[in-house]
Protein backbone atom coordinates (compact mmCIF):
# COMPACT_ATOMS: atom_id res chain seq x y z
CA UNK A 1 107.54 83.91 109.82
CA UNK A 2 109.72 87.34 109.83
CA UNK A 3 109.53 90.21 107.98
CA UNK A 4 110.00 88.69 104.30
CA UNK A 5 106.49 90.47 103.57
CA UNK A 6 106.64 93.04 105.61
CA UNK A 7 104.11 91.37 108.11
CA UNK A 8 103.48 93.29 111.18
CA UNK A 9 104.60 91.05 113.97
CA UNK A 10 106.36 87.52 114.04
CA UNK A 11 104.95 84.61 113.54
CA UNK A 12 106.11 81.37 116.05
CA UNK A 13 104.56 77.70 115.85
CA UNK A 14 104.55 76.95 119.18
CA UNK A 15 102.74 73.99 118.33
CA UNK A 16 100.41 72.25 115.55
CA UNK A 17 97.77 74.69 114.80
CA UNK A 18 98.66 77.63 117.61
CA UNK A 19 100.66 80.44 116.71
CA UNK A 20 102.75 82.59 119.09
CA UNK A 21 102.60 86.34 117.64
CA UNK A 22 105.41 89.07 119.12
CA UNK A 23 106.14 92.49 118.22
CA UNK A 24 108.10 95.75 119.50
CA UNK A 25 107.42 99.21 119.40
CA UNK A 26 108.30 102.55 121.19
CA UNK A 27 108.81 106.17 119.92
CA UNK A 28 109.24 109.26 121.80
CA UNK A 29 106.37 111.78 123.09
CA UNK A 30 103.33 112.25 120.45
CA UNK A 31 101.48 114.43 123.47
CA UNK A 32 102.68 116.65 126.00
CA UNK A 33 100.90 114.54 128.67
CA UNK A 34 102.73 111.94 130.38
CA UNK A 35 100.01 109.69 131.16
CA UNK A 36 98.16 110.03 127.38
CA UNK A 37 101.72 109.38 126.01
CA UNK A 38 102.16 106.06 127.63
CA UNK A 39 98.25 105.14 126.71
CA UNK A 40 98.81 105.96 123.15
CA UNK A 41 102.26 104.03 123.00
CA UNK A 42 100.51 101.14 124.27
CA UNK A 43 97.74 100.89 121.60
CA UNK A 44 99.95 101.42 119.51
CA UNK A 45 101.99 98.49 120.30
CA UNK A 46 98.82 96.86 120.64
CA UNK A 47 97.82 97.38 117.09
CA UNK A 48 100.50 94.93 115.35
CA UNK A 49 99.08 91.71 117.30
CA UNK A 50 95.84 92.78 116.63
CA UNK A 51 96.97 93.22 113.02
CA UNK A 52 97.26 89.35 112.63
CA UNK A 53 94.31 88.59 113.84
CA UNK A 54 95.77 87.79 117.74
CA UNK A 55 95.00 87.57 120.91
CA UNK A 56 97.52 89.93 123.11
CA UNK A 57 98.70 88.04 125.95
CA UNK A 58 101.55 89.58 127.66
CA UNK A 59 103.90 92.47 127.43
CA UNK A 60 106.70 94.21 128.77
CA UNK A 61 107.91 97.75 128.89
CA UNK A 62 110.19 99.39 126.75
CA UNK A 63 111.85 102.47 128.70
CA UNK A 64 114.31 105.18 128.26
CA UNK A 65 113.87 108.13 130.28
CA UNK A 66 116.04 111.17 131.36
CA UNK A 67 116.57 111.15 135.49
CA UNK A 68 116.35 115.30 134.79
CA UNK A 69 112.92 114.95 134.00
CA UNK A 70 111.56 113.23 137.39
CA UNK A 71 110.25 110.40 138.36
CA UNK A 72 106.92 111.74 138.39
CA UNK A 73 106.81 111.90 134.91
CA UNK A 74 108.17 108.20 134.47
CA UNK A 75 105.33 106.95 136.81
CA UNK A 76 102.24 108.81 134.73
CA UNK A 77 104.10 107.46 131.80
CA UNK A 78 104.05 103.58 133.11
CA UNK A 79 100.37 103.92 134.68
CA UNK A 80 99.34 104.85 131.01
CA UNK A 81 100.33 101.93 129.56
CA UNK A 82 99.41 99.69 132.26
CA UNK A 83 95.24 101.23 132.33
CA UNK A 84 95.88 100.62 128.38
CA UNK A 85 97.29 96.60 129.13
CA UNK A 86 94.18 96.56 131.85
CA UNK A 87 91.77 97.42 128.91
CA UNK A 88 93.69 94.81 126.81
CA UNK A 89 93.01 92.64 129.14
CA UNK A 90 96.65 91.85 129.49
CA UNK A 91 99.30 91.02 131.74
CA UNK A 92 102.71 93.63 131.82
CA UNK A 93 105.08 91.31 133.26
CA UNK A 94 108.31 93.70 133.48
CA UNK A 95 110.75 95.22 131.13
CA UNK A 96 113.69 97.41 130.99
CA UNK A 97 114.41 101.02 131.66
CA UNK A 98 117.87 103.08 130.78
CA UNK A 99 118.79 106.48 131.12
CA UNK A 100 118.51 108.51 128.50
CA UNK A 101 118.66 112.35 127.02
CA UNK A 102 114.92 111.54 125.24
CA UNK A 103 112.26 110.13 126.53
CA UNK A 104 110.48 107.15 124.88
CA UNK A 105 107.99 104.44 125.87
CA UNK A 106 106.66 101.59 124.20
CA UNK A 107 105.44 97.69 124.57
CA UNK A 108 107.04 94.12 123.50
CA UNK A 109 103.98 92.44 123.04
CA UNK A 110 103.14 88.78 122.84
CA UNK A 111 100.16 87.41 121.49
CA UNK A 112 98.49 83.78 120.46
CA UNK A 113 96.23 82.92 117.19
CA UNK A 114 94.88 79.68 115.58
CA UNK A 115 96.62 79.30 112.59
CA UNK A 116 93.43 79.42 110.60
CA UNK A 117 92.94 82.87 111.98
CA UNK A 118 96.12 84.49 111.25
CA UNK A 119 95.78 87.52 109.17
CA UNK A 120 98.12 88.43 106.89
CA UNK A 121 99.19 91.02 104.35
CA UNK A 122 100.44 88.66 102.07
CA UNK A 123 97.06 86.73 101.94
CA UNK A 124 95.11 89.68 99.93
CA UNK A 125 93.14 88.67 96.64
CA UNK A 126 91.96 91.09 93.74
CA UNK A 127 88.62 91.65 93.93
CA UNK A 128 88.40 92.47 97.69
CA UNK A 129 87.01 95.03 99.07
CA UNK A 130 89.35 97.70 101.47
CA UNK A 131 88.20 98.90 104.60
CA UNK A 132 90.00 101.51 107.17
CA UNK A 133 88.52 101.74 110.98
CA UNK A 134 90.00 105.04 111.20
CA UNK A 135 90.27 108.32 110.07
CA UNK A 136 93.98 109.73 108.69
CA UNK A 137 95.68 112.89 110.49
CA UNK A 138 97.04 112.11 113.17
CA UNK A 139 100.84 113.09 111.56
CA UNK A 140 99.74 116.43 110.79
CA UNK A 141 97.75 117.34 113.98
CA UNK A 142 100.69 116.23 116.23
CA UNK A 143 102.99 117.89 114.92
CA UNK A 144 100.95 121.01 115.27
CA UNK A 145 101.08 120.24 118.33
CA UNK A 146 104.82 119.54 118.43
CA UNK A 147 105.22 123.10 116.99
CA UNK A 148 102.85 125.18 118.98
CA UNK A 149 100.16 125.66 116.78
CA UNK A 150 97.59 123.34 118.92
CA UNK A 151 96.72 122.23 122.05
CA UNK A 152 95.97 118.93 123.75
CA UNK A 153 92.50 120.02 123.90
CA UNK A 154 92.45 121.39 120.12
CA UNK A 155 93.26 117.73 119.15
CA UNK A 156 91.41 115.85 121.86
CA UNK A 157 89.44 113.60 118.92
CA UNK A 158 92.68 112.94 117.47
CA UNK A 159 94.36 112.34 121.08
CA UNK A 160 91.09 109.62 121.51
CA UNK A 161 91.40 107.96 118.26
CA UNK A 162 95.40 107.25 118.96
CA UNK A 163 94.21 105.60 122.43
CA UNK A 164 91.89 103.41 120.80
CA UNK A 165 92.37 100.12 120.51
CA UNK A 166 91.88 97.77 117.72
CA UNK A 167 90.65 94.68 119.54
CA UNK A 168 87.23 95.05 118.67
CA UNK A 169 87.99 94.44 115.23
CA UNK A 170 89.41 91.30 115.68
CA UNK A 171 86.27 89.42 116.68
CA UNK A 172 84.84 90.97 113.40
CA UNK A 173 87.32 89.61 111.38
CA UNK A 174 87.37 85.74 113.14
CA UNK A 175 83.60 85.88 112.36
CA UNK A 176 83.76 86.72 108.57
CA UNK A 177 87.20 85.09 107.50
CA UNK A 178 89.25 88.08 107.25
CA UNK A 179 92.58 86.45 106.12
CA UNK A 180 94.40 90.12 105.40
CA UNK A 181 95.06 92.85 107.42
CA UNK A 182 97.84 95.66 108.35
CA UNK A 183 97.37 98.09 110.51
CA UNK A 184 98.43 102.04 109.20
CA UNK A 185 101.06 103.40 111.17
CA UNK A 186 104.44 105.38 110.31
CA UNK A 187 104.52 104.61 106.73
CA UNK A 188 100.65 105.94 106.08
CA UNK A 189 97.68 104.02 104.70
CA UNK A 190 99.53 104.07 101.01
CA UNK A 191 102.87 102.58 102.19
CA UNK A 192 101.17 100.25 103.90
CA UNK A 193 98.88 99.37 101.46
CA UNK A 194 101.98 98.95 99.03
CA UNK A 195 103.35 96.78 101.77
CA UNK A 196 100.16 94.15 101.33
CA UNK A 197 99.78 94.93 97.58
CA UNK A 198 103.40 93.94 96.86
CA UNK A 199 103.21 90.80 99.25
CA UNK A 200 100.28 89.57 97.55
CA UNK A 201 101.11 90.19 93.81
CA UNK A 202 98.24 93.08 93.29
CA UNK A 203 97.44 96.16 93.01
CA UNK A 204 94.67 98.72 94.20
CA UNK A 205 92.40 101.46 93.39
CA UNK A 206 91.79 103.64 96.31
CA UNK A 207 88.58 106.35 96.02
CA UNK A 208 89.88 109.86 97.29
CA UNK A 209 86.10 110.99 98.45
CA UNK A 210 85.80 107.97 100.77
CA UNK A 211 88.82 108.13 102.68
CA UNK A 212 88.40 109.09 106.21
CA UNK A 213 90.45 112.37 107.31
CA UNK A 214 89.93 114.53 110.85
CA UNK A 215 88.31 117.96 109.75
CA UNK A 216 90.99 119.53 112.20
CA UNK A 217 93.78 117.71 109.80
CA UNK A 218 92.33 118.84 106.29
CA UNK A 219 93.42 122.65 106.98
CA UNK A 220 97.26 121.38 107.26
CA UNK A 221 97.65 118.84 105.41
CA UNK A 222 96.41 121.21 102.51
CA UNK A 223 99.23 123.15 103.32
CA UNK A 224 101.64 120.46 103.28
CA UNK A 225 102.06 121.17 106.66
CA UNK A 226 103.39 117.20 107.88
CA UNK A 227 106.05 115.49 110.00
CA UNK A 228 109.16 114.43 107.37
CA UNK A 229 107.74 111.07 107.50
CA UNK A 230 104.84 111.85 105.85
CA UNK A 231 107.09 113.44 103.13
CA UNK A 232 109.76 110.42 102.93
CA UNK A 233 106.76 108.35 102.39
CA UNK A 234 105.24 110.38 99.61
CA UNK A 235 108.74 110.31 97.99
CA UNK A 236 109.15 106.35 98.32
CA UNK A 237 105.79 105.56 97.09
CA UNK A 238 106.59 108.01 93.58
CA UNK A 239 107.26 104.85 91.65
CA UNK A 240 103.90 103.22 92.94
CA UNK A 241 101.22 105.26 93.55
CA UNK A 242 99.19 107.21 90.51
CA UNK A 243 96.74 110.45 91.72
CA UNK A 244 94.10 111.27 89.12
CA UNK A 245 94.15 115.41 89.24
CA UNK A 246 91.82 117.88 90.40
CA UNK A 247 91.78 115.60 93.69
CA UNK A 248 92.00 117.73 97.34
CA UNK A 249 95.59 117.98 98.48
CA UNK A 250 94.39 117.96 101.97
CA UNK A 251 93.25 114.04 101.30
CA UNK A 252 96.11 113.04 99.03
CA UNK A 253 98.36 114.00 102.07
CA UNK A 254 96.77 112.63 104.22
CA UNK A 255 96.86 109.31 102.82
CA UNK A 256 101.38 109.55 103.15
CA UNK A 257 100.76 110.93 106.72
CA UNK A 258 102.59 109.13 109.38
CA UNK A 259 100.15 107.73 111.76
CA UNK A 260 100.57 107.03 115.16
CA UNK A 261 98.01 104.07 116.57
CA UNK A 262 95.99 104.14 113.42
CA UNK A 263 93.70 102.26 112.45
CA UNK A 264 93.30 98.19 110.42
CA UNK A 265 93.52 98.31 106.87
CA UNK A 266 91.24 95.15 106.09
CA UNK A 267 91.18 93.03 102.44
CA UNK A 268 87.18 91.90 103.05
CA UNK A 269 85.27 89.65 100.68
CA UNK A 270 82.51 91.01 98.71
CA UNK A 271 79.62 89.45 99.86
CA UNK A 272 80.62 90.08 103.97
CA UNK A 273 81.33 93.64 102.76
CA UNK A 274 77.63 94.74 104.41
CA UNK A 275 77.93 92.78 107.40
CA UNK A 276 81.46 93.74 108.06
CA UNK A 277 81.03 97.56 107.67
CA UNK A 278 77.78 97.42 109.81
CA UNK A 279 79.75 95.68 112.80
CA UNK A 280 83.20 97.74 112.29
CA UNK A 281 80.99 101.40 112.72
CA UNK A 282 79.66 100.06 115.51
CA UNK A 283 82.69 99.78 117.12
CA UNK A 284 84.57 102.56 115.16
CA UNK A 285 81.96 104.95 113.57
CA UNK A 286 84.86 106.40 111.05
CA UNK A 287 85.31 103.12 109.36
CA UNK A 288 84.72 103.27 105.81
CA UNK A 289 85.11 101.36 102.22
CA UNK A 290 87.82 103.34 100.80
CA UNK A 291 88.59 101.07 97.34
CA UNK A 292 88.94 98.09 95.79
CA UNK A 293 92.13 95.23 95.89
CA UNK A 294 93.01 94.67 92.06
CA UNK A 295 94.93 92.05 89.36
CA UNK A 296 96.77 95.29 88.03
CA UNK A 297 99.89 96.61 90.36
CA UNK A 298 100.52 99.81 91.46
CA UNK A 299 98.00 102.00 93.15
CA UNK A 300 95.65 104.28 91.99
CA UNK A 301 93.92 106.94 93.39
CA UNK A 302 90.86 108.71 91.94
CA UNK A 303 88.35 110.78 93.08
């Protein structure tokens, strides 16, 4: 399985009934901290093999670094993502460093599943309820940062949240029969939701109110005040996404911010929609029902 629906990671049979899960990701510097920076690009990594419902196994790093910088810098940025891989519970078994003007870190990560537990976005129904372990605003706040407007410690909840990883929600899925899942990254929680919407054949209505947004974010995201991600996405999704009006800008924007190490966007039955919540807030107190998985396509949001 490749990327023919936009699927998070690829999908290997290795043999009958176990599936080998991989995927790839680095980016440059989200935090001025070397050591936060390679935590975060680890989750974040992470996220896609927890996306499908996997098991992380092993990984490798993905390094390009500028010698001008030190190799101070280089080691904080490694012993991040290794206490992050320690947490995982996994093994980093090597990778590959090259010189370079920007800096950038991230994971190839490889993962197993039973093939009766892979999640995927094309396996969403209408009628299913859609969950998100996370709040939105993670765009807007680090580019603040980015631009001198915050600090590390002004967006330490945000900082947190990026660092957290996903694999608590992965038991929570096994146990209920979650069969679709994506996790919200640099295409927000709409193009992503477009993403499983179009690989399934329906649509969704997504309630403004109950989406999940960092107080810190609202402030600039009202102001339109994102990375040009967050805008390109906004543009792409014109076609595809309706907004009743009267709705806050701050949330609309939020939901076409680029994320970094977001949260899982999870299609959930009805009936485990209780259960599921309960266990998820547990685990990630933000998590919250945010609409409904639909026959119609396209996307609507109201308030």
């Amino acid at each position: 399985m490749g990327f023919d629906t936009a699927e998070d990671a690829s999908v290997f049979e290795v043999q009958p009934g176990l599936l080998l899960v991989q995927t790839v990701d680095f980016f440059t510097p989200v935090v001025d901290d070397p050591y936060l920076f390679g935590s975060i690009a680890a989750a974040n990594a992470l996220s896609d093999v927890y996306a499908m419902g996997a098991t992380p196994v092993t990984a490798l790093n993905i390094v390009s670094f500028p010698r001008a910088l030190g190799l101070e810098h280089l080691r904080q940025i490694l012993r991040g993502g290794l206490d992050k891989a320690a947490e995982a519970g996994i093994a980093i078994a090597g990778g590959h460093t090259v010189d370079d003007p920007e800096p950038k870190y991230g994971l190839a990560v490889t993962g197993v599943v039973e093939e009766g537990r892979l999640a995927l976005n094309r396996n969403a129904r209408a009628g299913e309820a859609l969950l998100l372990t996370k709040p939105l605003g993670t765009g807007a706040l680090t580019t603040a940062l980015k631009a001198g407007k915050k600090t590390e410690d002004d967006i330490r909840p945000c900082i947190e949240s990026m660092a957290r990883l996903n694999a608590d929600a992965v038991p929570v899925m096994h146990r209920h029969g979650i069969r679709a899942a994506t996790d919200v990254t640099g295409f927000g929680l709409l193009g992503h939701l477009w993403e499983m919407c179009a690989a399934s054949g329906a649509g969704a209505e997504i309630r403004a109110g109950a989406v999940p947004v960092m107080p810190d974010a609202l402030p600039l995201l009202r102001e339109g005040k994102m990375p040009g991600g967050s805008l390109a996405n906004r543009e792409y999704l014109r076609p595809h996404v309706e907004s009743a009006p009267g709705l806050d800008a701050g949330v609309v924007n939020a939901m076409y911010d680029a994320q970094t190490s977001g949260g899982l966007l999870l299609a959930v039955p009805e009936p485990a929609v209780p259960a599921v919540l309960a266990e998820l807030q547990r685990a990630y107190p933000w998590t919250r029902r945010i609409g409904t998985l639909r026959e119609q396509p396209g996307i609507s949001v109201i308030p």
